[in-house]
C-alpha atoms as a PDB file:
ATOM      1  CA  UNK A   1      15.714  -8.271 -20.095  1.00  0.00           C
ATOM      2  CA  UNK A   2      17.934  -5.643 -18.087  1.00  0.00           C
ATOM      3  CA  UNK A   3      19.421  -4.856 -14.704  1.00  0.00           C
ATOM      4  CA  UNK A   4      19.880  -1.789 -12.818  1.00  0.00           C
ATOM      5  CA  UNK A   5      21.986  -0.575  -9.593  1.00  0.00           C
ATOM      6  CA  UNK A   6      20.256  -2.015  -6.072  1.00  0.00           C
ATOM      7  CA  UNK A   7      20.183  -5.922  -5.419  1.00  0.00           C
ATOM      8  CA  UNK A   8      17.003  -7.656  -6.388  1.00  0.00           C
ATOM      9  CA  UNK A   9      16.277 -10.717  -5.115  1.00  0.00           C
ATOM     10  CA  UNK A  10      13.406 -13.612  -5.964  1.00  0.00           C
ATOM     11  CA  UNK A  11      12.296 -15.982  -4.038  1.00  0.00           C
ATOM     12  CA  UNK A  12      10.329 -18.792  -5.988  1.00  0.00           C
ATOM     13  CA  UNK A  13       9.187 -22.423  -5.510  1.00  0.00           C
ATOM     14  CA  UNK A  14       6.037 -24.300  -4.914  1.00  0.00           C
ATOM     15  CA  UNK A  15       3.218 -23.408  -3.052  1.00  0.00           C
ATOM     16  CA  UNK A  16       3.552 -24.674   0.653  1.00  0.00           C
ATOM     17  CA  UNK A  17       7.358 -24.580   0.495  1.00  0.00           C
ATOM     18  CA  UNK A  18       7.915 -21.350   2.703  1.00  0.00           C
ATOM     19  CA  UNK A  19       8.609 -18.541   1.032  1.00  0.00           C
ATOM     20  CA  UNK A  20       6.061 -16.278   2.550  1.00  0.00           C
ATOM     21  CA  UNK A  21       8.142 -17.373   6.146  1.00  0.00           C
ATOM     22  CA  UNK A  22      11.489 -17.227   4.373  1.00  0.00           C
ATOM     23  CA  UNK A  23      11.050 -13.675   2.436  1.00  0.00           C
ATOM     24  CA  UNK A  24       9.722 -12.666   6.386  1.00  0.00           C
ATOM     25  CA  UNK A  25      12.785 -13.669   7.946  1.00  0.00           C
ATOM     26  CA  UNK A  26      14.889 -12.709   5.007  1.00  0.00           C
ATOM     27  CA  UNK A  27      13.347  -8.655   5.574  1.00  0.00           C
ATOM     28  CA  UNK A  28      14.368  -8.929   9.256  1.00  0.00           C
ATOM     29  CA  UNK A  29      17.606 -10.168   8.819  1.00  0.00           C
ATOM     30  CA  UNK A  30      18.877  -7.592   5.933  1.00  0.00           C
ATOM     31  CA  UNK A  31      17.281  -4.694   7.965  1.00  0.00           C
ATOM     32  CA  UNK A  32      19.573  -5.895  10.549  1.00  0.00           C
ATOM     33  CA  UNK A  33      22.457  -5.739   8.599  1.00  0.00           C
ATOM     34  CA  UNK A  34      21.986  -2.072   7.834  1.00  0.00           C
ATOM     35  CA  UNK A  35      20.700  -2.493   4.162  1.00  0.00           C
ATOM     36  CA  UNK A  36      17.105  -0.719   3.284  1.00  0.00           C
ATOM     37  CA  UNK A  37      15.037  -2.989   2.256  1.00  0.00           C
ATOM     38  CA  UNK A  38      11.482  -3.180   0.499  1.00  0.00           C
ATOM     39  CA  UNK A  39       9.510  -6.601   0.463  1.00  0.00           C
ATOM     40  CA  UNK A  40       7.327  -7.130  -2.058  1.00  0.00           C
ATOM     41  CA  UNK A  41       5.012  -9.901  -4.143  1.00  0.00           C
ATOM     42  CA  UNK A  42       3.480 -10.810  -7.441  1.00  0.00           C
ATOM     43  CA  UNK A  43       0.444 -10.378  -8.315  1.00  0.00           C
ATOM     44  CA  UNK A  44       1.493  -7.236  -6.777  1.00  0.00           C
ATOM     45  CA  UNK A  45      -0.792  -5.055  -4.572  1.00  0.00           C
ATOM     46  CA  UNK A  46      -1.817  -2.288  -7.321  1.00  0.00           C
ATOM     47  CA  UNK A  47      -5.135  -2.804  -8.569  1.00  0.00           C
ATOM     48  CA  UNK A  48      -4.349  -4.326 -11.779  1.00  0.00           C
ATOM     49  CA  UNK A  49      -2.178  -6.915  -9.410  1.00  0.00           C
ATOM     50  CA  UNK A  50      -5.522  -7.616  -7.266  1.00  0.00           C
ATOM     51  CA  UNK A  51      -7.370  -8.166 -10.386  1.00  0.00           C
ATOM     52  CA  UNK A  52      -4.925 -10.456 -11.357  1.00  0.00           C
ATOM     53  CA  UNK A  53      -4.890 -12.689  -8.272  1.00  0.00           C
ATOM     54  CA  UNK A  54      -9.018 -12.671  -7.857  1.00  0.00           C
ATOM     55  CA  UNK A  55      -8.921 -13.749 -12.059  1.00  0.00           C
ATOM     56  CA  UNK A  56      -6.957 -16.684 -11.269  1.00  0.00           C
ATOM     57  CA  UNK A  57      -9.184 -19.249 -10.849  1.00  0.00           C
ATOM     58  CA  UNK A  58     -11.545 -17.605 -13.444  1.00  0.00           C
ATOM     59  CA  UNK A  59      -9.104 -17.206 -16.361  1.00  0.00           C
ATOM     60  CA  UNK A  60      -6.265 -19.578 -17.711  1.00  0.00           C
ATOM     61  CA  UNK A  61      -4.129 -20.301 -20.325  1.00  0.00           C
ATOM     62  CA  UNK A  62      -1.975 -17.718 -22.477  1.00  0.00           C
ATOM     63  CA  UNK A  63      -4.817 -15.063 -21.162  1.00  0.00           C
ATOM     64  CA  UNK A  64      -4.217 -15.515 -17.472  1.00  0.00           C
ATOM     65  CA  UNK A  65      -0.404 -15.543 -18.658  1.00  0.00           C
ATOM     66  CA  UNK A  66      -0.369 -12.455 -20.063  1.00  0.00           C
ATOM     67  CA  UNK A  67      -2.552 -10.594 -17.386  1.00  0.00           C
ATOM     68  CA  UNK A  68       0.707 -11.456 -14.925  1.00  0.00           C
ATOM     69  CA  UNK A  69       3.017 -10.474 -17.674  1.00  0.00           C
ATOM     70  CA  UNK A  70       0.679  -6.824 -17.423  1.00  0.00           C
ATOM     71  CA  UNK A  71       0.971  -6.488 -13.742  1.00  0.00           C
ATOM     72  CA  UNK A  72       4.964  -7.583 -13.798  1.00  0.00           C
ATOM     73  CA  UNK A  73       5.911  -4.613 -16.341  1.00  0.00           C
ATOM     74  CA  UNK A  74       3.615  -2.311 -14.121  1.00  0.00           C
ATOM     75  CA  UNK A  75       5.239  -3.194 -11.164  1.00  0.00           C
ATOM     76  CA  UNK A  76       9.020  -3.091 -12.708  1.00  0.00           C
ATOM     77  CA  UNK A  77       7.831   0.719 -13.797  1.00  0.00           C
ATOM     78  CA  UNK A  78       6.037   1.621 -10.951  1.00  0.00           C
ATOM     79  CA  UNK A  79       8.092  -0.143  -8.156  1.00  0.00           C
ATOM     80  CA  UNK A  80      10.938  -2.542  -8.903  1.00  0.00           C
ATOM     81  CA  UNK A  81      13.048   0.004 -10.883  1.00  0.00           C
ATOM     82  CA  UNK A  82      12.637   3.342  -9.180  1.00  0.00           C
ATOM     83  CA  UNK A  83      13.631   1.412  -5.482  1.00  0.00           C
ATOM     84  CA  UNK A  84      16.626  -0.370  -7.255  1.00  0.00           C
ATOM     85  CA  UNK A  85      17.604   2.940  -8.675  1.00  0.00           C
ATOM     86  CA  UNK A  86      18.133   3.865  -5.328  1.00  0.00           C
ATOM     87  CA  UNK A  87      20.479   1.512  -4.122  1.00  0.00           C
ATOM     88  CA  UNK A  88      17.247  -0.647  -1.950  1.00  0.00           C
ATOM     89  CA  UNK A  89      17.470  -4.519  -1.500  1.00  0.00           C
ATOM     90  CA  UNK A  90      13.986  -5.735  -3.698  1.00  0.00           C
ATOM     91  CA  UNK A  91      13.220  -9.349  -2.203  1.00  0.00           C
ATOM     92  CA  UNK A  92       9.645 -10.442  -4.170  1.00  0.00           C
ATOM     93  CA  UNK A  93       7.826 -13.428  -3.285  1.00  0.00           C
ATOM     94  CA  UNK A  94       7.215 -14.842  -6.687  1.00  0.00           C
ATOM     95  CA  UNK A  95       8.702 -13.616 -10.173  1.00  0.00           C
ATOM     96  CA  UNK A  96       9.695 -15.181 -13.429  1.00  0.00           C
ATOM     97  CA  UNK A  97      10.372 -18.630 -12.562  1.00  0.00           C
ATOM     98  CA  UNK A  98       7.051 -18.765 -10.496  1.00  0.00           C
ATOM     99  CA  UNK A  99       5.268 -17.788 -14.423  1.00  0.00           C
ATOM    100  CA  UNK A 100       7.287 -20.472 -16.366  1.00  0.00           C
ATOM    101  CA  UNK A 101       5.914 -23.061 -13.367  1.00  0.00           C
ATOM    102  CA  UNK A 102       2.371 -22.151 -13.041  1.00  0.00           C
ATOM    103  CA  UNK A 103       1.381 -21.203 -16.634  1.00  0.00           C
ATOM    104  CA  UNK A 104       3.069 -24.096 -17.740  1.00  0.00           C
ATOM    105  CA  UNK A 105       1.127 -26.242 -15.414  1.00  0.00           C
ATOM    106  CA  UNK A 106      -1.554 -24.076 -17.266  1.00  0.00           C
ATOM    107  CA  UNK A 107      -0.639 -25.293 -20.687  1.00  0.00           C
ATOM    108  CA  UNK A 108       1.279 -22.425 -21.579  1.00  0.00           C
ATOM    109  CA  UNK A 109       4.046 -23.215 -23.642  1.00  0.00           C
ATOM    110  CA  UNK A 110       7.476 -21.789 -22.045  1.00  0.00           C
ATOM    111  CA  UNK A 111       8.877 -20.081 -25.270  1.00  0.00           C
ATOM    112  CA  UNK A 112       5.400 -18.017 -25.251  1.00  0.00           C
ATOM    113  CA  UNK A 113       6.258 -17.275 -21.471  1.00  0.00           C
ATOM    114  CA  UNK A 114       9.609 -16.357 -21.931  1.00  0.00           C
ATOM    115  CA  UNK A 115       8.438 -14.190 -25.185  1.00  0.00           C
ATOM    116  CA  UNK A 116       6.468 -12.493 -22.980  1.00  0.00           C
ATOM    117  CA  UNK A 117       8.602 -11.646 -20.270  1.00  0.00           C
ATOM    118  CA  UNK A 118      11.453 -10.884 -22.712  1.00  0.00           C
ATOM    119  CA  UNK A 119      12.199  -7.053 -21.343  1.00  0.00           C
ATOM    120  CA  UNK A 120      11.477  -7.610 -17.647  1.00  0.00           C
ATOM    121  CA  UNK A 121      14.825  -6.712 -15.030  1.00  0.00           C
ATOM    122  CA  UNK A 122      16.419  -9.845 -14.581  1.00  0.00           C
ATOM    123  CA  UNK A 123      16.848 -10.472 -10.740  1.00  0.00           C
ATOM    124  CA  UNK A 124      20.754 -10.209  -8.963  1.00  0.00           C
ATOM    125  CA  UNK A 125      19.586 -13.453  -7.439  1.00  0.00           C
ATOM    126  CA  UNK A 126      16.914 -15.681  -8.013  1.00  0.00           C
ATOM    127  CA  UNK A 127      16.173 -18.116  -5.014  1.00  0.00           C
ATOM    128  CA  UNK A 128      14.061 -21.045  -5.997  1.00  0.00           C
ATOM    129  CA  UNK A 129      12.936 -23.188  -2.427  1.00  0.00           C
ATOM    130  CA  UNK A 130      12.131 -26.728  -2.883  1.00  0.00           C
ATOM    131  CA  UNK A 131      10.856 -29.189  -0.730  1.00  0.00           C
ATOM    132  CA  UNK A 132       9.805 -33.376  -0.431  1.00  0.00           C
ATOM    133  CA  UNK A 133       6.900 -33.281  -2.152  1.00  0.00           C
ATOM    134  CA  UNK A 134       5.434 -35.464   0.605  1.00  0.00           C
ATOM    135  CA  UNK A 135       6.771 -32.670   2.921  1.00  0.00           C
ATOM    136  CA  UNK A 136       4.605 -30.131   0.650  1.00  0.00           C
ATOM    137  CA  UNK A 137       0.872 -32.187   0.637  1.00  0.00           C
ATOM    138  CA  UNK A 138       1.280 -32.139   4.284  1.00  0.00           C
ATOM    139  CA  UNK A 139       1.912 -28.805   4.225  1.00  0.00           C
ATOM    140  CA  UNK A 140      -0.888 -27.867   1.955  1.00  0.00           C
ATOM    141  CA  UNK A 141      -3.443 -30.387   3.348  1.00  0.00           C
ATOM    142  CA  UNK A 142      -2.930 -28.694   6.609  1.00  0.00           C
ATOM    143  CA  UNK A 143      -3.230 -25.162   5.604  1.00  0.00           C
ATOM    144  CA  UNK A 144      -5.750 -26.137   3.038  1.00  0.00           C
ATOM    145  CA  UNK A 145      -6.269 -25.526  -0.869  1.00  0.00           C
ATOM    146  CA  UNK A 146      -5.459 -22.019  -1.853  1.00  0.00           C
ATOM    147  CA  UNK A 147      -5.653 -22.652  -6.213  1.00  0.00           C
ATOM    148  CA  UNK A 148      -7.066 -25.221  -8.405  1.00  0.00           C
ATOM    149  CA  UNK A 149      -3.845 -26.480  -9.088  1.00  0.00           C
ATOM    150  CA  UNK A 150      -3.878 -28.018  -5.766  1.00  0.00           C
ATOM    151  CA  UNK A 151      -6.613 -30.315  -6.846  1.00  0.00           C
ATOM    152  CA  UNK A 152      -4.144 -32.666  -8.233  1.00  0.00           C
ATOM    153  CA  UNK A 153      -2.236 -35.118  -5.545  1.00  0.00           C
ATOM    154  CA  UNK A 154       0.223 -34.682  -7.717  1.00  0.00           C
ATOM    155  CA  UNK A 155       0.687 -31.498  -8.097  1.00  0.00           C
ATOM    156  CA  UNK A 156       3.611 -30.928  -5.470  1.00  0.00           C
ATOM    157  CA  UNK A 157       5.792 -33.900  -7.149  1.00  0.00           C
ATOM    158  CA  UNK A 158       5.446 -31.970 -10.751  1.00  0.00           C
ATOM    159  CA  UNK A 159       5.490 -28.375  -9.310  1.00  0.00           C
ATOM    160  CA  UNK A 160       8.494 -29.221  -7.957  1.00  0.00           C
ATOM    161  CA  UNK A 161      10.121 -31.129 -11.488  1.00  0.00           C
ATOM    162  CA  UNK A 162       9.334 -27.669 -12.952  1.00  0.00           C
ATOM    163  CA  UNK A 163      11.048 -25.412 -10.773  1.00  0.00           C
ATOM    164  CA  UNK A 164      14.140 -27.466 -11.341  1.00  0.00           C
ATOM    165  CA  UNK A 165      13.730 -27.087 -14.891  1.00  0.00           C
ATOM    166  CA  UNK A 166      12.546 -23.508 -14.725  1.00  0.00           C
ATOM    167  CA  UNK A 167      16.187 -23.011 -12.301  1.00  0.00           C
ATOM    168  CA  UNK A 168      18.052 -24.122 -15.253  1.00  0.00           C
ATOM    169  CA  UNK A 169      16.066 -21.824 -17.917  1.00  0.00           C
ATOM    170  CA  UNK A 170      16.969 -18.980 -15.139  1.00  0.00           C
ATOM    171  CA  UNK A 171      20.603 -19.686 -15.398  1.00  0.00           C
ATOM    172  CA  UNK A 172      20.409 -20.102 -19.147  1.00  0.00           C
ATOM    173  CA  UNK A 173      19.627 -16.124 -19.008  1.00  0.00           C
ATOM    174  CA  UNK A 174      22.379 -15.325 -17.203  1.00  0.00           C
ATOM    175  CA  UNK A 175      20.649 -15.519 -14.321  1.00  0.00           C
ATOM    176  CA  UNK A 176      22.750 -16.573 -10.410  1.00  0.00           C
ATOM    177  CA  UNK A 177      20.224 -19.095  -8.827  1.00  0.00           C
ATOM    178  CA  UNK A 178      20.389 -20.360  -5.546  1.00  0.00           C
ATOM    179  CA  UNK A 179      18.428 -23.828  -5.240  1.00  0.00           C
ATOM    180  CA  UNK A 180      17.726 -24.359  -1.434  1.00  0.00           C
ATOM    181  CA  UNK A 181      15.954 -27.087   0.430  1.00  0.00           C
ATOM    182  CA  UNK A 182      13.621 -26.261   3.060  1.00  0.00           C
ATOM    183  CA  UNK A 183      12.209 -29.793   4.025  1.00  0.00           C
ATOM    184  CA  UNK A 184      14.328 -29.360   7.190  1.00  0.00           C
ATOM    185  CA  UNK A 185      15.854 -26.557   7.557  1.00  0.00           C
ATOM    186  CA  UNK A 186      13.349 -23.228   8.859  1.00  0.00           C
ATOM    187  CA  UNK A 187      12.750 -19.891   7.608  1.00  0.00           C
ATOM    188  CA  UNK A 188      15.673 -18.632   9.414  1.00  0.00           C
ATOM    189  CA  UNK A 189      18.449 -21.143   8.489  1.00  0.00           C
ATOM    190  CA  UNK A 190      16.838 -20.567   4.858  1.00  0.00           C
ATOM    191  CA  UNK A 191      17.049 -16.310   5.464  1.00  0.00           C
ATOM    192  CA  UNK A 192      20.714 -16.793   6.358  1.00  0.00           C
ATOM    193  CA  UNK A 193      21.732 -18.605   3.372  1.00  0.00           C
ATOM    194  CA  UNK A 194      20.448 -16.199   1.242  1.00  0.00           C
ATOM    195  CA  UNK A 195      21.495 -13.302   2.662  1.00  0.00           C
ATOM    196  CA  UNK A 196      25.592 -14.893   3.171  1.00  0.00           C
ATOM    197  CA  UNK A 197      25.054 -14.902  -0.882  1.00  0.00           C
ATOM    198  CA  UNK A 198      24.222 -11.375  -1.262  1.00  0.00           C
ATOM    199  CA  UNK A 199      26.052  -8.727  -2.753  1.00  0.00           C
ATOM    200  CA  UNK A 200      26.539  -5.316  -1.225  1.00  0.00           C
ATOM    201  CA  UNK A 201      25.044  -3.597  -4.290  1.00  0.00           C
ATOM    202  CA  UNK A 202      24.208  -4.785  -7.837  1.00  0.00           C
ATOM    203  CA  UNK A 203      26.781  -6.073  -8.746  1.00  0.00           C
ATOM    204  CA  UNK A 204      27.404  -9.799 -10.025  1.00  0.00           C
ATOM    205  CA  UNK A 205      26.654 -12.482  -7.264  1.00  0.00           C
END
């Protein structure tokens, strides 16, 4: 795993906790502040990242695993590195810790997940957003299922167990993470924390 020049930010937690809203607010606010930013997500938007997200429901296991693995080191070569190169501000909705929740909730042991994601960049910051669970059904129930790991009532309660465990992993490479709560607070007052954590360039945070 390596890091480069620009800032790269993550933003990761579990689904219905706001990060689509957050990494929104997040874009306006750094654009504001003068910094060039691109906004991006995984599965990513090349075709290998679409076939990814339609495969979802249809694969599982270590071969669903390593198709996001695939479309990861495509978009590092393609994407991630060439913009941080250049001094941009990456934010992408979803990255590593999103993989050690999700395939894990897969069956997926994590030291076959971190194996595979052993020479991906490292993020300057990875934000993982958590939630009440009971905040998140709501949330879900009201939007309505998206994945089959919704099927579970209680999914949101272990989702969320695993991003705190996949937060420490994170800092255990050398990762800075940045555990926020967004039960209460909105996209905004979520957008500002991150950004007031931010370092001009890529630097250490």
């Amino acid at each position: 795993m390596t890091r480069r020049s620009g800032v790269f930010v993550t933003l990761d937690g579990p689904s219905g906790v706001g990060k689509s809203t957050t990494l929104a607010e997040l874009d306006r606010l750094l654009r504001n502040d003068g910094r060039t930013v691109h906004s991006t997500t995984e599965p990513s938007t090349s075709a290998l990242g679409e076939f990814t997200r339609k495969s979802a429901d249809s694969l599982s296991g270590r071969a669903l695993a390593c198709l996001v693995a695939a479309n990861r080191y495509e978009h590092i070569d393609r994407d991630l590195r060439p913009l941080l190169g250049t001094g941009f501000t990456v934010v992408c909705d979803r990255y590593l810790a999103s993989s050690l929740v999700l395939q894990q909730l897969d069956g997926v042991p994590e030291q076959f997940l971190l194996d595979l994601n052993a020479d991906i960049l490292l993020p300057d910051l990875a934000v993982i957003l958590t939630a009440e669970p009971v905040a998140i059904g709501a949330r879900l129930a009201e939007r309505g299922k998206r994945h089959r790991f919704h099927d579970d009532p209680e999914g949101p309660a272990r989702e969320v167990e695993l991003y705190t465990e996949a937060a420490q992993t994170m800092r255990n490479l050398g990762v800075h993470v940045l555990v926020l709560d967004s039960t209460e607070a909105s996209p905004s007052e979520v957008a500002a924390r991150i950004s007031d954590v931010l370092p001009p360039d890529g630097s250490s945070v």
